[in-house]
C-alpha atoms as a PDB file:
ATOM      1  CA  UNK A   1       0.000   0.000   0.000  1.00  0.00           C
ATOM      2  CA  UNK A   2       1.220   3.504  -0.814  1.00  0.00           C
ATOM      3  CA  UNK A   3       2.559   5.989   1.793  1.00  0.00           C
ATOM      4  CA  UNK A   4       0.297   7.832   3.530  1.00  0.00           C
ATOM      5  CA  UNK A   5      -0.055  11.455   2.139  1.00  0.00           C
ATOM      6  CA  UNK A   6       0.725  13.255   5.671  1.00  0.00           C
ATOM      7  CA  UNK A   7       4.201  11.333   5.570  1.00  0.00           C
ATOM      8  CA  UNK A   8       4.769  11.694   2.347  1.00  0.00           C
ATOM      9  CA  UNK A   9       4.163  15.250   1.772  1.00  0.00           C
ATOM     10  CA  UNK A  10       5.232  16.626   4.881  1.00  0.00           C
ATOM     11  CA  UNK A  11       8.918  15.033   4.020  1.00  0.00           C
ATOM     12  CA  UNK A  12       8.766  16.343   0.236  1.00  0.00           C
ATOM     13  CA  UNK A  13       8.269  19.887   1.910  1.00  0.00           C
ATOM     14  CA  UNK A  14      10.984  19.365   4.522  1.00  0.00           C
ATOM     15  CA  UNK A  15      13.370  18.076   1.514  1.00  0.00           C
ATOM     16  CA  UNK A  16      12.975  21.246  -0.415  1.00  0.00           C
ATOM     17  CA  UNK A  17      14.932  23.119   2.029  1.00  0.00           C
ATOM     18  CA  UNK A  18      18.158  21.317  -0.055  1.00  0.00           C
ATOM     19  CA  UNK A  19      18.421  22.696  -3.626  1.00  0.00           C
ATOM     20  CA  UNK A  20      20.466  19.910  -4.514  1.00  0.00           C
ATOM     21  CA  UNK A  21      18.095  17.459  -3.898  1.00  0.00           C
ATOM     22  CA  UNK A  22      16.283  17.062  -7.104  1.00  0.00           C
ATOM     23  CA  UNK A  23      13.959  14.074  -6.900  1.00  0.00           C
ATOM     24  CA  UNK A  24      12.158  16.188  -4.421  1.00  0.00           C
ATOM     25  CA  UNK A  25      12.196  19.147  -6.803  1.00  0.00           C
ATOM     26  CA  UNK A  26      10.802  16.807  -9.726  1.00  0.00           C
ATOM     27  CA  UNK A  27       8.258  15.730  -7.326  1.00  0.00           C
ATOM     28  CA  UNK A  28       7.396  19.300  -6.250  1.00  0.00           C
ATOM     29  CA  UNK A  29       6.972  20.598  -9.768  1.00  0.00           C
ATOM     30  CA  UNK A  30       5.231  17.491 -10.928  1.00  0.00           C
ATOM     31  CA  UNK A  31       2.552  17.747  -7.899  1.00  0.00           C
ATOM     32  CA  UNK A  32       2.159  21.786  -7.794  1.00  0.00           C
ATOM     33  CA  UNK A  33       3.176  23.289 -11.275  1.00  0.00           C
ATOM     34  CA  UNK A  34       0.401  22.106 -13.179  1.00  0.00           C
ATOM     35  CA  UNK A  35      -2.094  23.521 -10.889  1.00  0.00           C
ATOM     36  CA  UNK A  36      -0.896  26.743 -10.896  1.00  0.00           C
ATOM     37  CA  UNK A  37      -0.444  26.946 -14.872  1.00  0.00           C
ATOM     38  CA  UNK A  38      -3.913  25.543 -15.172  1.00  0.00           C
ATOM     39  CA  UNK A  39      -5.521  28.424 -12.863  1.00  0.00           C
ATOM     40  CA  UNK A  40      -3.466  31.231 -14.897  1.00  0.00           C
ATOM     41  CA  UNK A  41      -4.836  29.342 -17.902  1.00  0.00           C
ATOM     42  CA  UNK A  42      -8.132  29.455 -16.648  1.00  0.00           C
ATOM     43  CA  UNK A  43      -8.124  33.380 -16.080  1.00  0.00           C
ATOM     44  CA  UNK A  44      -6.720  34.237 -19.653  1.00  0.00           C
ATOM     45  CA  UNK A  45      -3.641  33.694 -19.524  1.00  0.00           C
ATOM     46  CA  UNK A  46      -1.705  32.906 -22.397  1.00  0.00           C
ATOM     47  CA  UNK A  47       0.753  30.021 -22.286  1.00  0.00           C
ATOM     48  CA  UNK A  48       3.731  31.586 -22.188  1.00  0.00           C
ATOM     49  CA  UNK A  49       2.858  34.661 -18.856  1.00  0.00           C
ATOM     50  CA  UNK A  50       0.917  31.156 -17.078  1.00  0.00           C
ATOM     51  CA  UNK A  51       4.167  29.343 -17.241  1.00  0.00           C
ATOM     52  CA  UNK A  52       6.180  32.452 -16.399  1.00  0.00           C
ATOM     53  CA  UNK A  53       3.615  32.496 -13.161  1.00  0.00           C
ATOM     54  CA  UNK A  54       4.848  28.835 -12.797  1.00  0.00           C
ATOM     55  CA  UNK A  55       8.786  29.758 -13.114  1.00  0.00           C
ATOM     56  CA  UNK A  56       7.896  32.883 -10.479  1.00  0.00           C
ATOM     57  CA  UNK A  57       6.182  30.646  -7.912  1.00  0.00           C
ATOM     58  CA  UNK A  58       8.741  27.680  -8.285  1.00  0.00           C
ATOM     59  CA  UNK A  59      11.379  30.487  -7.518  1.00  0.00           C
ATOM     60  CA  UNK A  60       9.738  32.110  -4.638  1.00  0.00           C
ATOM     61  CA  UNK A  61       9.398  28.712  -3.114  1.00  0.00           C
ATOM     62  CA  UNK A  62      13.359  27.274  -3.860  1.00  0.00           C
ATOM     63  CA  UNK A  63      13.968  30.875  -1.851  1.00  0.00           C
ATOM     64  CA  UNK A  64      11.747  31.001   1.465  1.00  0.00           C
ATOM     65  CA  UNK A  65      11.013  27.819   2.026  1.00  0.00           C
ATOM     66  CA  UNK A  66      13.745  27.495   4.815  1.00  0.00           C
ATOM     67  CA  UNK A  67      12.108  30.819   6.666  1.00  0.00           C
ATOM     68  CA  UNK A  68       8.409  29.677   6.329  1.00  0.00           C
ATOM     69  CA  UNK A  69       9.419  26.523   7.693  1.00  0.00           C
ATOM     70  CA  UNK A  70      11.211  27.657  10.512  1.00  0.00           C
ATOM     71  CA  UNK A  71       8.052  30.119  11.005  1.00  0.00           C
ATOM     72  CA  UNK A  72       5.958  28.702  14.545  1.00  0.00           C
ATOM     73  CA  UNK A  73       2.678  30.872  12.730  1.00  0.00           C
ATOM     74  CA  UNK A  74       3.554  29.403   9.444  1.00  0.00           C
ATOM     75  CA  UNK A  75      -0.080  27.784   8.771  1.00  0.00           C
ATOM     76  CA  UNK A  76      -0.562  24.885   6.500  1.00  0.00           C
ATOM     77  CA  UNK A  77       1.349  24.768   3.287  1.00  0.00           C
ATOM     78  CA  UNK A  78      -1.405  25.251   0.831  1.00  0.00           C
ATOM     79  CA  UNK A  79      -2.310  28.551   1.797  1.00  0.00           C
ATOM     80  CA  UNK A  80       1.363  29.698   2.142  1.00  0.00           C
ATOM     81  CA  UNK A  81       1.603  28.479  -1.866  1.00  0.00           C
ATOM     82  CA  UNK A  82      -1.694  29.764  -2.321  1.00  0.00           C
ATOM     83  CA  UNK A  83      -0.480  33.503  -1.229  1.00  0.00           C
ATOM     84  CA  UNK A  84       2.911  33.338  -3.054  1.00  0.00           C
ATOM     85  CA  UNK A  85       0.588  32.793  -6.719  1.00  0.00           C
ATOM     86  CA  UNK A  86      -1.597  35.480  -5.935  1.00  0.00           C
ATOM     87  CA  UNK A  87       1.107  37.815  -5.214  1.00  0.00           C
ATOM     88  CA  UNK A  88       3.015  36.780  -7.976  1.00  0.00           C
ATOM     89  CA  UNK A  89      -0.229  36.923 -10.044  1.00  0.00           C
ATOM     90  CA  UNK A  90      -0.495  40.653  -8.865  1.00  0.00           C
ATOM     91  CA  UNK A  91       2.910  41.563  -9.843  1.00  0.00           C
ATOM     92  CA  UNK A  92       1.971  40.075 -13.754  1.00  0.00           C
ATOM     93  CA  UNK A  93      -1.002  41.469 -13.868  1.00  0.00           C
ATOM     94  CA  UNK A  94       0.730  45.204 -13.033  1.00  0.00           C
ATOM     95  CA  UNK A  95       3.371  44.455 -15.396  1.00  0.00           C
ATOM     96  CA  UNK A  96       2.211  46.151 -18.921  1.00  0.00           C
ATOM     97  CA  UNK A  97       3.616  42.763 -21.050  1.00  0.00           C
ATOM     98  CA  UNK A  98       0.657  41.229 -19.241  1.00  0.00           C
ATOM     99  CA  UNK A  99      -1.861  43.957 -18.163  1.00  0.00           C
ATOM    100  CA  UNK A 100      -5.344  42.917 -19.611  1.00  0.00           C
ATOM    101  CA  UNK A 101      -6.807  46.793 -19.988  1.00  0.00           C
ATOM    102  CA  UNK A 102      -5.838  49.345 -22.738  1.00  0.00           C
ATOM    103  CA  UNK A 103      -4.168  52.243 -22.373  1.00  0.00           C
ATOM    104  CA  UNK A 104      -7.212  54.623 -21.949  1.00  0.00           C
ATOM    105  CA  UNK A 105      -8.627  52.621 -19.037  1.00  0.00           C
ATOM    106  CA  UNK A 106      -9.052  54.807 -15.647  1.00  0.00           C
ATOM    107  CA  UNK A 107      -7.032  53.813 -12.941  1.00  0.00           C
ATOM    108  CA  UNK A 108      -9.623  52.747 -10.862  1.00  0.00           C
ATOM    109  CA  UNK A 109     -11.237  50.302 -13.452  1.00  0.00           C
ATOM    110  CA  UNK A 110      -8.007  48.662 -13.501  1.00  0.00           C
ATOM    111  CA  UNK A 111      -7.646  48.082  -9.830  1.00  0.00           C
ATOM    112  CA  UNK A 112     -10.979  46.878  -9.710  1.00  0.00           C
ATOM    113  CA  UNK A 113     -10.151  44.104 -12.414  1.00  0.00           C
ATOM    114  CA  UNK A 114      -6.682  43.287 -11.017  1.00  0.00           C
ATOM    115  CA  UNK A 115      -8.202  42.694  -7.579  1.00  0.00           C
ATOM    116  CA  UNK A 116     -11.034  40.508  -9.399  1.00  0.00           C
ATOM    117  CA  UNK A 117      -8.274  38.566 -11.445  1.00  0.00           C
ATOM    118  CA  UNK A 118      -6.629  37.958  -8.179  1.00  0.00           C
ATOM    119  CA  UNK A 119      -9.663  36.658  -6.949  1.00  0.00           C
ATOM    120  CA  UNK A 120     -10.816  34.337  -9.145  1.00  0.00           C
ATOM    121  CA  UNK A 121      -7.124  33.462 -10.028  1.00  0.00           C
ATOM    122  CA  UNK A 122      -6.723  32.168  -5.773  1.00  0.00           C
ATOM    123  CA  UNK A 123      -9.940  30.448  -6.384  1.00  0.00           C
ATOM    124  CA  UNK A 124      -9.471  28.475  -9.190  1.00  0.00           C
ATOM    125  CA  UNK A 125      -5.739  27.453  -7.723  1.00  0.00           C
ATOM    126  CA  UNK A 126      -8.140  26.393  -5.161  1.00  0.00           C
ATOM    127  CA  UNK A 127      -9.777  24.677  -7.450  1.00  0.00           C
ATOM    128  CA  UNK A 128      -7.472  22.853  -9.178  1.00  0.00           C
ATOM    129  CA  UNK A 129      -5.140  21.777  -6.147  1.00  0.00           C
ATOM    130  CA  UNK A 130      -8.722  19.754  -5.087  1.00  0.00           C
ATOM    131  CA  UNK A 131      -8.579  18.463  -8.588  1.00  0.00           C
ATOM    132  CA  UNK A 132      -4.951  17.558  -7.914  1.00  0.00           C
ATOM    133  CA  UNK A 133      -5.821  15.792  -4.751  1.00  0.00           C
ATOM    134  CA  UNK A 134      -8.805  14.058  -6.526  1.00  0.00           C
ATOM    135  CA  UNK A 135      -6.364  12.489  -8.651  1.00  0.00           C
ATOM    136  CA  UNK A 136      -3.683  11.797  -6.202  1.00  0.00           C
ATOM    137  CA  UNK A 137      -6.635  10.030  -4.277  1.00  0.00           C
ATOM    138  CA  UNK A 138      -7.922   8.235  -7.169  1.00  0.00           C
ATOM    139  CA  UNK A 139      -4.602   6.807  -8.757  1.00  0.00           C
ATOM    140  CA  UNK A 140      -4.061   5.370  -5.300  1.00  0.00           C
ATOM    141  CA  UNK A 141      -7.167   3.630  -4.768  1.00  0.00           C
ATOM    142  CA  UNK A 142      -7.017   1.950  -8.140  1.00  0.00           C
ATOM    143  CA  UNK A 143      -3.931   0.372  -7.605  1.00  0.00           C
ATOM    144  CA  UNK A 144      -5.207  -1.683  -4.103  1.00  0.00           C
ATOM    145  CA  UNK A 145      -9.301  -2.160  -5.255  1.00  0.00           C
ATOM    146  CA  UNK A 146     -10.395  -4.821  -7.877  1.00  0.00           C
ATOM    147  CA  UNK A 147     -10.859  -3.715 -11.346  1.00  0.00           C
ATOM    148  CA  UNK A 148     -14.608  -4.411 -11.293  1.00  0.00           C
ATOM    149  CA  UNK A 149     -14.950  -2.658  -8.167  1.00  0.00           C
ATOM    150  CA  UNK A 150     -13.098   0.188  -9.721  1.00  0.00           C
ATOM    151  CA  UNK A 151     -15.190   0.626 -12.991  1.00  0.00           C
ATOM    152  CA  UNK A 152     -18.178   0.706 -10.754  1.00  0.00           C
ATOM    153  CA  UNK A 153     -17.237   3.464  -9.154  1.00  0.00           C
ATOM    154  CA  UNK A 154     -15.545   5.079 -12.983  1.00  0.00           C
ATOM    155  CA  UNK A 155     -18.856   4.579 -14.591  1.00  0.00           C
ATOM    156  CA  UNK A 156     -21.335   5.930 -12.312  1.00  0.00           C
ATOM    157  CA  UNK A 157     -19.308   9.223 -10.509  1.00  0.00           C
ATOM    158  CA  UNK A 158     -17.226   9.965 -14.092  1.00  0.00           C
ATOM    159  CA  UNK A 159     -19.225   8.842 -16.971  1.00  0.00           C
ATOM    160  CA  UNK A 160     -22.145   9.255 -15.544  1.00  0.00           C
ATOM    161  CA  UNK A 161     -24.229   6.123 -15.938  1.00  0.00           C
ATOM    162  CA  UNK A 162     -26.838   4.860 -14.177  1.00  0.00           C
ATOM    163  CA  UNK A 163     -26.329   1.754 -11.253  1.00  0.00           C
ATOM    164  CA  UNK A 164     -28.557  -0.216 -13.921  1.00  0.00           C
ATOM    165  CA  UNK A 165     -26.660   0.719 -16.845  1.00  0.00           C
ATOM    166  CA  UNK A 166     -23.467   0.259 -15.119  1.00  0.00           C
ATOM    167  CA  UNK A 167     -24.161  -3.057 -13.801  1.00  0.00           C
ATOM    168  CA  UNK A 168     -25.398  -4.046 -17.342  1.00  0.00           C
ATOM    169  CA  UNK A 169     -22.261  -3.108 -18.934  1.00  0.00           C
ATOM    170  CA  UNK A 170     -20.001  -4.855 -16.244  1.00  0.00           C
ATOM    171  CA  UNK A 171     -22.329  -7.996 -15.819  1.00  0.00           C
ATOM    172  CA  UNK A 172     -23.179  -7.801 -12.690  1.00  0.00           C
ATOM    173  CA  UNK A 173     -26.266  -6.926 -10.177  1.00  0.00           C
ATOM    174  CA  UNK A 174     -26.999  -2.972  -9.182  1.00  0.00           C
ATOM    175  CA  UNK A 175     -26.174  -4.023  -5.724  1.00  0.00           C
ATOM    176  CA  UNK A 176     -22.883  -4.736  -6.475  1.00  0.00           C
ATOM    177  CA  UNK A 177     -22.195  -1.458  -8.199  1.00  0.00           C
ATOM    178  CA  UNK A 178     -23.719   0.493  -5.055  1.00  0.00           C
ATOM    179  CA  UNK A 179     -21.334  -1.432  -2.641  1.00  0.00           C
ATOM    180  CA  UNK A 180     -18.087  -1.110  -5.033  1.00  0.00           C
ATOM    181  CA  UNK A 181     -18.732   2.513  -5.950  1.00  0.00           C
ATOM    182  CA  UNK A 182     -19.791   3.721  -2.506  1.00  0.00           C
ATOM    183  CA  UNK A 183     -16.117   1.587  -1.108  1.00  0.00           C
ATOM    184  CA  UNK A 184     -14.201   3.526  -3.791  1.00  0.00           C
ATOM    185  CA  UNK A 185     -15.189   6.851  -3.065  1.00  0.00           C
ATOM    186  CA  UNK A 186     -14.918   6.563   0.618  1.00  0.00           C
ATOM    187  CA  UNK A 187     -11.451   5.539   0.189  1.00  0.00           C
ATOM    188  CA  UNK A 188     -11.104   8.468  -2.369  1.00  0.00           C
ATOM    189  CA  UNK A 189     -12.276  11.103   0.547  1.00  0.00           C
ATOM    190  CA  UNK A 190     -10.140   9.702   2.783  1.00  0.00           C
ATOM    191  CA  UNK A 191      -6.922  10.067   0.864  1.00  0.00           C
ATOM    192  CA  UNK A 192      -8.167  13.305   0.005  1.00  0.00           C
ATOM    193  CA  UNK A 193      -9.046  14.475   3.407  1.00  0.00           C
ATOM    194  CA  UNK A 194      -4.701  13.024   4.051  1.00  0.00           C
ATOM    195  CA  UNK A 195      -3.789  14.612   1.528  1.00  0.00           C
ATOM    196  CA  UNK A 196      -5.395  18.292   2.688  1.00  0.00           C
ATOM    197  CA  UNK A 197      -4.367  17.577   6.218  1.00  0.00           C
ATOM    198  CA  UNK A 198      -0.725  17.378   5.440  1.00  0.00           C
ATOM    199  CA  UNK A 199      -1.112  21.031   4.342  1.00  0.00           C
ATOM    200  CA  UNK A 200      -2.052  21.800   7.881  1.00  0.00           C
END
């Protein structure tokens, strides 16, 4: 069975401290970067200022880690990453390469849409770090439930069949699919709730 999340996660944060050690760096950026490109995405970004956002964040993490670690008000982890994006987002969003208002805009107009981008730009990095966990969660469970058991769950909560047309398809009774899918995604919410935990 996998690591626990809490374990897991809570090293991979104390690891970053070393620069050098770059299997925790691969794991960072594999876990983290995509959510934040995705958000900046999301908001209108093009591809080239989200993954700038990325390369700003990654940076500003590699170089206060150490301090927010040694921090005893340091809250949990997500929130500290959450706060370096949006700041980061801020600075983009004042720089003119990336400011989404013309020239003839009043000031206060663009204030009012920068604080909005920032908004929506924390919330869907909220968004997609549950996404993030929903996979983490999912991948996991797969690999220890039965296949069967696993398509129940696929069918019904992803594809959106019914119990009856899921059972058809899999050969099996509806009372089967109730018991695997409802096993699956209380595993899922328990990984999940791990997995947010650690951030705490």
């Amino acid at each position: 069975m996998p690591a626990s999340p809490p374990e897991t996660r809570a090293s991979l944060i104390l690891r970053l401290q070393n620069a050098d050690d770059l299997l925790a760096w691969e794991e960072f950026v594999e876990l983290y970067a995509p959510v934040v490109f995705r958000a900046a995405r999301a908001r209108g970004f093009q591809a080239a200022d989200a993954d700038n956002l990325v390369q700003e964040v990654l940076l500003a993490v590699s170089q206060s880690v150490t301090k927010w670690l040694e921090r005893d008000d340091r809250g949990s982890f997500r929130k500290w990453l959450l706060a370096l994006a949006r700041n980061h987002a801020v600075n983009m969003l004042n720089r003119p390469s990336t400011r989404r208002l013309g020239r003839n805009d009043s000031e206060a107009q663009r204030q009012l849409d920068e604080r909005l981008a920032v908004d929506e730009i924390a919330s869907l990095i909220d968004r997609e770090y549950e996404r993030t966990a929903f996979r983490w969660a999912g991948e996991r469970v797969q690999q220890v439930v039965a296949e069967k058991t696993w398509q129940a769950f696929w069918l019904t909560h992803v594809e959106g069949l019914s119990i009856n047309q899921a059972a058809k398809k899999l050969g099996t009774r509806p009372a089967n699919i109730y018991f695997g899918r409802s096993r699956v995604m209380s595993r899922i919410q328990e990984l999940v709730k791990q997995y947010e935990d650690s951030d705490d």
